[in-house]
Protein backbone atom coordinates (compact mmCIF):
# COMPACT_ATOMS: atom_id res chain seq x y z
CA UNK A 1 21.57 9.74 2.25
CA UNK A 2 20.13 8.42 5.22
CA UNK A 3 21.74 7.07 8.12
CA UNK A 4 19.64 4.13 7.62
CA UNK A 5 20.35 3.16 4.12
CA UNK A 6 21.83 -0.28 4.37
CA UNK A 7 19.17 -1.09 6.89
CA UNK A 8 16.42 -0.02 4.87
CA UNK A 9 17.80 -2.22 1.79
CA UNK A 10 18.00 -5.21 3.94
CA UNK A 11 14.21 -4.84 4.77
CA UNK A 12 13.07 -4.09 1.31
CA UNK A 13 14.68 -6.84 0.03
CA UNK A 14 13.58 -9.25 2.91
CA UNK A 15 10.05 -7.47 2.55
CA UNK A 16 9.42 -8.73 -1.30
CA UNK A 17 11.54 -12.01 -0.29
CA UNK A 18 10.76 -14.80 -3.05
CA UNK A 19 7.49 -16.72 -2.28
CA UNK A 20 6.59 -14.69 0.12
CA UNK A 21 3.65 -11.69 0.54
CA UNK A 22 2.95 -8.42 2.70
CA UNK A 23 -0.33 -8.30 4.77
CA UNK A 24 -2.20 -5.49 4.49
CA UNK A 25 -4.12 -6.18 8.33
CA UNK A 26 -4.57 -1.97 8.56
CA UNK A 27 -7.89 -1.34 8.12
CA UNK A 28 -8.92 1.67 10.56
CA UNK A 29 -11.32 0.60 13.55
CA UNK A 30 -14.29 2.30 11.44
CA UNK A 31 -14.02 -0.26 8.86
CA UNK A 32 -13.28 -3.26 10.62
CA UNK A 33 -16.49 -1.82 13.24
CA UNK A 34 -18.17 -1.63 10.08
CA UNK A 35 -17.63 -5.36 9.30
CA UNK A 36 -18.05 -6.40 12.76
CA UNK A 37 -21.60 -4.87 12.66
CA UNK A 38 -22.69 -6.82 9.49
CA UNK A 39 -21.98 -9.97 11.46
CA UNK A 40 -23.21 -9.13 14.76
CA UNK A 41 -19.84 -8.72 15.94
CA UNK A 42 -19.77 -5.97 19.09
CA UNK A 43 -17.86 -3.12 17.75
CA UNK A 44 -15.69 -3.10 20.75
CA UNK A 45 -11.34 -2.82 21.20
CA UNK A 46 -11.47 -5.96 22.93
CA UNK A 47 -13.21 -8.04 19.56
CA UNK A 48 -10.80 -6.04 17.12
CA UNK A 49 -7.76 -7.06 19.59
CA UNK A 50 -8.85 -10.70 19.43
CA UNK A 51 -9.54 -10.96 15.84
CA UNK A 52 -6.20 -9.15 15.05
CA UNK A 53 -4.54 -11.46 17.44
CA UNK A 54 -5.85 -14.49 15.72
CA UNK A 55 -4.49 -13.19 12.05
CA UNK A 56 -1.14 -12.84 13.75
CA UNK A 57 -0.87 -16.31 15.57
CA UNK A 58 -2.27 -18.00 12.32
CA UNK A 59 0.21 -20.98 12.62
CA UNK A 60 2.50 -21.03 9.58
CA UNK A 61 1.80 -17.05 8.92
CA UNK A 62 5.74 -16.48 8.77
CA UNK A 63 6.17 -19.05 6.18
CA UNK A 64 4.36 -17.21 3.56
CA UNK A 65 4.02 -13.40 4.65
CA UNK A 66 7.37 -11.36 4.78
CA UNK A 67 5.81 -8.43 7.16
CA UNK A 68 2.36 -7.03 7.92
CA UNK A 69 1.38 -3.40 7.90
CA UNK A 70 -0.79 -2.40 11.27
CA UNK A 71 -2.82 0.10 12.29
CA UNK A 72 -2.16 2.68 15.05
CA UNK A 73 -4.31 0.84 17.49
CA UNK A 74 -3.04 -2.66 16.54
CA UNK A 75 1.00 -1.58 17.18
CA UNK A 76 0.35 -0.64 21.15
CA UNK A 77 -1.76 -4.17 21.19
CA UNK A 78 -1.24 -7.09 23.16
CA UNK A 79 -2.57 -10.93 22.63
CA UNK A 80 -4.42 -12.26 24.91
CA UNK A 81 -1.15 -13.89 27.01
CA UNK A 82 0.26 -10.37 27.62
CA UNK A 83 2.73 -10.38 24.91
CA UNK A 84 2.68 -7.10 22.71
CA UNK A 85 1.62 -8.10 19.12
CA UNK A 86 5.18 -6.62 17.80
CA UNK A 87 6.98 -9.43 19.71
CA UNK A 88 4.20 -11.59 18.47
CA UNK A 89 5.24 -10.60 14.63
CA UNK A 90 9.01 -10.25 16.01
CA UNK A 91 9.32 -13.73 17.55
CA UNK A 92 7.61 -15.38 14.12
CA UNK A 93 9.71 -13.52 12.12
CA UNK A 94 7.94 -11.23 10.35
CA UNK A 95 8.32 -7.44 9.46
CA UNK A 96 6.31 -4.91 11.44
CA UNK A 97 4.72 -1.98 9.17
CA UNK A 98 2.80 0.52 9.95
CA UNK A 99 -0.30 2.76 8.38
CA UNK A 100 0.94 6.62 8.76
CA UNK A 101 -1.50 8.44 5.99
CA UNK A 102 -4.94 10.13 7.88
CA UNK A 103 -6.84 8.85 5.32
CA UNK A 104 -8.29 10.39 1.56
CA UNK A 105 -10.10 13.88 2.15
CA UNK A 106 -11.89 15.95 -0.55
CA UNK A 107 -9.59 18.00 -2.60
CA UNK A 108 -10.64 21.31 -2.26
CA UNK A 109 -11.45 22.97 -5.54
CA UNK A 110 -11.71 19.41 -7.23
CA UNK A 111 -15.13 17.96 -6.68
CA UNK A 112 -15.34 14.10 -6.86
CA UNK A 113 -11.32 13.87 -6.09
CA UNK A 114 -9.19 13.10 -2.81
CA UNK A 115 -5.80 14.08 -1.12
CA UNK A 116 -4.12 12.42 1.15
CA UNK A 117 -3.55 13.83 4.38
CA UNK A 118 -1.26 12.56 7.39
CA UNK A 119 1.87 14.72 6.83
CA UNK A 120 1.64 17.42 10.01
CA UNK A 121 3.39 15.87 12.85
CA UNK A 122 4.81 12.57 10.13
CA UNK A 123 8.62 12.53 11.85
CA UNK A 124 8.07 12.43 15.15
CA UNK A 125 5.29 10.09 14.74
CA UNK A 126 8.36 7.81 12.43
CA UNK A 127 10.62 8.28 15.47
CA UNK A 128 8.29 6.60 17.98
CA UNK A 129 7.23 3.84 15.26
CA UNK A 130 10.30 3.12 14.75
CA UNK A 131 11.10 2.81 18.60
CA UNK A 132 7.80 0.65 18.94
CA UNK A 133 10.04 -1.97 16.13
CA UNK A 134 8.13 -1.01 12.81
CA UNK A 135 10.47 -1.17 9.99
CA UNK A 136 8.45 0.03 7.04
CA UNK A 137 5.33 2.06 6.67
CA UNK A 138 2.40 2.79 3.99
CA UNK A 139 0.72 5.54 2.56
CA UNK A 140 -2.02 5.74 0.35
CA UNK A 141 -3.11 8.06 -2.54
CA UNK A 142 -6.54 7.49 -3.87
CA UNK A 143 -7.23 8.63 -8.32
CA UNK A 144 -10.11 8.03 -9.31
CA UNK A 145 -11.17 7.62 -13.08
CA UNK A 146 -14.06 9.63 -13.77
CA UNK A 147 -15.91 12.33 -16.03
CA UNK A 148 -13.45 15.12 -16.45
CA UNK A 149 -11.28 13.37 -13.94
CA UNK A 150 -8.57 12.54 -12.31
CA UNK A 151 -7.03 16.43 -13.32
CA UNK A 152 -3.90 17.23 -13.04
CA UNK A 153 -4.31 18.98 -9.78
CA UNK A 154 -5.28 16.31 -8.24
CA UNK A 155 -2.29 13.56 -9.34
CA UNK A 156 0.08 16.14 -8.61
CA UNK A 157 -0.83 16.67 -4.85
CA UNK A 158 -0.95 13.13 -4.51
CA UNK A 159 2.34 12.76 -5.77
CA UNK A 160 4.06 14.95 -3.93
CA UNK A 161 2.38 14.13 -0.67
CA UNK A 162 4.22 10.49 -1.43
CA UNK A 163 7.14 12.19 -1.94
CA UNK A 164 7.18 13.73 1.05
CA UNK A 165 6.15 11.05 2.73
CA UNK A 166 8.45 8.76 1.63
CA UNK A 167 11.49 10.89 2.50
CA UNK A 168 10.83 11.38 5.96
CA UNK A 169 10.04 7.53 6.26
CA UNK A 170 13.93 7.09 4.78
CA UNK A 171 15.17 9.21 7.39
CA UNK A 172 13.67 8.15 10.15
CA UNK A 173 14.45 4.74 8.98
CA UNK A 174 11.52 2.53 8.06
CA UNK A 175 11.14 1.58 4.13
CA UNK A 176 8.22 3.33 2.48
CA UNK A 177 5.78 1.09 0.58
CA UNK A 178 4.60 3.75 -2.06
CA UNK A 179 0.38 3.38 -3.09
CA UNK A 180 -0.68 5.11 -5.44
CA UNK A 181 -4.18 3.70 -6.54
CA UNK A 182 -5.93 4.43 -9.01
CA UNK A 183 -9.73 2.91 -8.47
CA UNK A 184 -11.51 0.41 -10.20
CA UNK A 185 -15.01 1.67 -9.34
CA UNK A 186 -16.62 3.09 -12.75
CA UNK A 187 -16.86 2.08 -16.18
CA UNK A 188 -13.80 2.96 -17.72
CA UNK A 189 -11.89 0.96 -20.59
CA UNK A 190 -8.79 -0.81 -20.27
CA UNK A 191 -7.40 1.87 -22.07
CA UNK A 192 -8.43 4.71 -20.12
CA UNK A 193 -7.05 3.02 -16.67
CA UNK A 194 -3.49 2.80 -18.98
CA UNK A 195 -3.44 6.65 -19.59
CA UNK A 196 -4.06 7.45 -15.98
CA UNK A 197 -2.11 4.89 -14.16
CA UNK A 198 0.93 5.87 -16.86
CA UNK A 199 0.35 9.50 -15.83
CA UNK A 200 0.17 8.81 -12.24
CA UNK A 201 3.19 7.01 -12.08
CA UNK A 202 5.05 9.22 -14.06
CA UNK A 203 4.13 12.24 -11.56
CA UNK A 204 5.15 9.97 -8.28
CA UNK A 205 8.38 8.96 -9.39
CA UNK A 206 9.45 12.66 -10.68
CA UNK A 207 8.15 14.08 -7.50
CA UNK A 208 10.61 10.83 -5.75
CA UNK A 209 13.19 12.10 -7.68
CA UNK A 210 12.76 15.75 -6.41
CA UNK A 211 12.70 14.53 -3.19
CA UNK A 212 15.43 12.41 -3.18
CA UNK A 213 13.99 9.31 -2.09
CA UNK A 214 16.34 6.21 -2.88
CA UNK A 215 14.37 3.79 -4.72
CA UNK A 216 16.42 0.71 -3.71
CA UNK A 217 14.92 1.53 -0.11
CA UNK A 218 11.66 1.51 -1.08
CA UNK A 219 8.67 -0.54 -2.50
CA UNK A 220 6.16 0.54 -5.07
CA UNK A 221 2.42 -1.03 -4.30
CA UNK A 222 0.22 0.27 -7.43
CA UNK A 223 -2.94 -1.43 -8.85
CA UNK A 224 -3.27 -3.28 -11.99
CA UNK A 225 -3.61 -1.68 -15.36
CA UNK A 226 -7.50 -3.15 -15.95
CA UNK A 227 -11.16 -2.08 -16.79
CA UNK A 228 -13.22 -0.20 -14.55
CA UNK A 229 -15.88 -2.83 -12.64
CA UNK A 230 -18.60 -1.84 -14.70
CA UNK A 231 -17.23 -1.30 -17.99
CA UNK A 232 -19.55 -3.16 -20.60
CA UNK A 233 -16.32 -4.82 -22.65
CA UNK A 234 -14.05 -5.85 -19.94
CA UNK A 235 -10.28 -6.64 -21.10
CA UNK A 236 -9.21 -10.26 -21.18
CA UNK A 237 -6.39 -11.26 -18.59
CA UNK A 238 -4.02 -11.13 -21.25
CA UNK A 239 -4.35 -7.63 -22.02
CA UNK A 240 -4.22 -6.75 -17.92
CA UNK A 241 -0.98 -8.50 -18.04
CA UNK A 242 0.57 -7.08 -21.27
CA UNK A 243 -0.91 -3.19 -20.52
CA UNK A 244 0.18 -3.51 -16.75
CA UNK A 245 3.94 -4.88 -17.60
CA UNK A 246 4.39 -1.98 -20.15
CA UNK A 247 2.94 0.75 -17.96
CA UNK A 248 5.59 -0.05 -15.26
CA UNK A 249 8.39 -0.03 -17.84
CA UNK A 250 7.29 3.18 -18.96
CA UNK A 251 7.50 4.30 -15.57
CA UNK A 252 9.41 2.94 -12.41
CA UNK A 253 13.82 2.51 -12.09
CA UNK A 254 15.14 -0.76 -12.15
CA UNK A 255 16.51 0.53 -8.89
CA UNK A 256 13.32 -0.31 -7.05
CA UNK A 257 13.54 -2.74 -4.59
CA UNK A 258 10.09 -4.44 -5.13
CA UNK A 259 6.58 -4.22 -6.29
CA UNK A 260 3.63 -5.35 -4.56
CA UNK A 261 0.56 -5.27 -6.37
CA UNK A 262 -2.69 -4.08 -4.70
CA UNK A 263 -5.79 -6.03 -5.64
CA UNK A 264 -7.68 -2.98 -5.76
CA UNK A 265 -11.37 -3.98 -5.32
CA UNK A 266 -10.69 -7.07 -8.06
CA UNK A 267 -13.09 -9.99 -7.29
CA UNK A 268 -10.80 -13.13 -5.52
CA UNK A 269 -11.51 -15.21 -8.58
CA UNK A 270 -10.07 -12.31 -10.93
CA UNK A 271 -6.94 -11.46 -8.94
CA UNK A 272 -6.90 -15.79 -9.12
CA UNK A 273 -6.09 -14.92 -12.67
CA UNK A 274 -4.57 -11.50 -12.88
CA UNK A 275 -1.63 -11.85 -10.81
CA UNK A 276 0.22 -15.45 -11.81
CA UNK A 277 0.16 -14.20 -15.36
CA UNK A 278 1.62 -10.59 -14.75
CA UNK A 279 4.31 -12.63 -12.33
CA UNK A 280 5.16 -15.14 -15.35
CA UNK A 281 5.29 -12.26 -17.84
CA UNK A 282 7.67 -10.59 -15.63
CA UNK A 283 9.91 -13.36 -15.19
């Protein structure tokens, strides 16, 4: 057990506190240069400093977001009045996380499929996170629905890189948020996301068992049960709802301390209508 365990309950608990959300704000400087660029924005540190600064100093943020998860560039930041953007986050009250995962690569010997890497070098990098005032971390495993695919292979190296993952986050005390996402992109039923996500999720939380990774310090963040974005006979929001709530019965302990969904490429209009009812359902 770690040495951190009642601290790490304390933050899950705070992290999926009721009302409340957890902002994903880690998008790696290529993305956010890519955004910049389709604005006009100068891909530069200084404009990603200031437009992180002004999500963080969003008056109110605290009231309605538990935590946010930063990049690596974003935790060493500073707003524009010299304070470092952890005090920023510290001062409003929210929870510092942190991205640790080096992104999806091509799984060698599976074409069309991804592993995440990130693991090489993981503790000491917890160690000076945790130093720096994070408190919880992410890491992200990419399945993708496909001909032939996902294969086993390819869930089960996922899986146990979250394992792993996760248990060196518990040690080094900051609370794991668990993503394993399995992509919207294709034309896949309803009924084909249900057979992967279920098999997904049932290879994660064996592998968390193997690796001893307390679920009651921990959060789960997986995507919705729902048909792929260009499947011809997309499923209603009812059956999102129903097919989501039983998947996660199937598959994750009572013991866990929260779930956060992803929206997982869903339109804002369908997550409008996704989410509420799953939350209701739940209830």
């Amino acid at each position: 057990m770690s040495t951190y365990a009642q601290e790490l309950r304390n933050t899950a608990k705070a992290m999926v506190a009721p009302g409340k959300g957890i902002l994903a704000m880690d998008e790696s400087n290529a993305t956010c240069n890519k955004r910049f660029e389709k604005l006009g924005i100068p891909t530069t540190e200084e404009r990603r400093r200031a437009y992180r600064e002004l999500i963080l100093t969003t008056p109110g943020l605290s009231e309605y977001i538990s935590g946010a998860i930063l990049y690596d560039e974003t935790i060493s930041q500073f707003s524009q009045a010299k304070v470092a953007f952890t005090k920023v986050m510290q001062d409003a009250g929210m929870i510092i996380g942190i991205k640790v995962d080096a992104g999806a690569k091509d799984l060698a010997g599976c074409p069309g499929e991804k592993v995440t890497e990130g693991l090489d070098g993981l503790r000491e990098r917890i160690a000076e996170y945790y130093k720096m005032g994070a408190r919880f971390a992410k890491w992200r495993a990419v399945i993708t629905i496909g001909n032939g695919i996902p294969s086993d292979t390819c869930i089960e190296a996922n899986a146990h890189a979250l394992a792993r993952y996760a248990a060196l986050c518990q040690e080094g005390g900051l609370v794991p948020i668990v993503e394993p996402e399995v992509l919207i992109d294709g034309d896949h039923t309803i009924e084909d996301s249900y057979e992967v996500t279920n098999k997904t999720l049932e290879a994660v939380f064996n592998q968390l068992r193997l690796h001893r990774v307390e679920f009651d310090q921990m959060i789960l963040k997986p995507s919705m049960v729902i048909s792929g974005l260009t499947c011809p006979n997309p499923a209603s929001v009812e059956q999102v709802a129903e097919m989501t709530i039983q998947c996660l019965l199937n598959n994750v302990p009572v013991t866990v301390a929260g779930i956060a969904f992803l929206s997982g490429g869903q339109s804002n209009e369908r997550i409008f209508w996704n989410l509420p009812l799953i939350w209701w359902k739940l209830r």
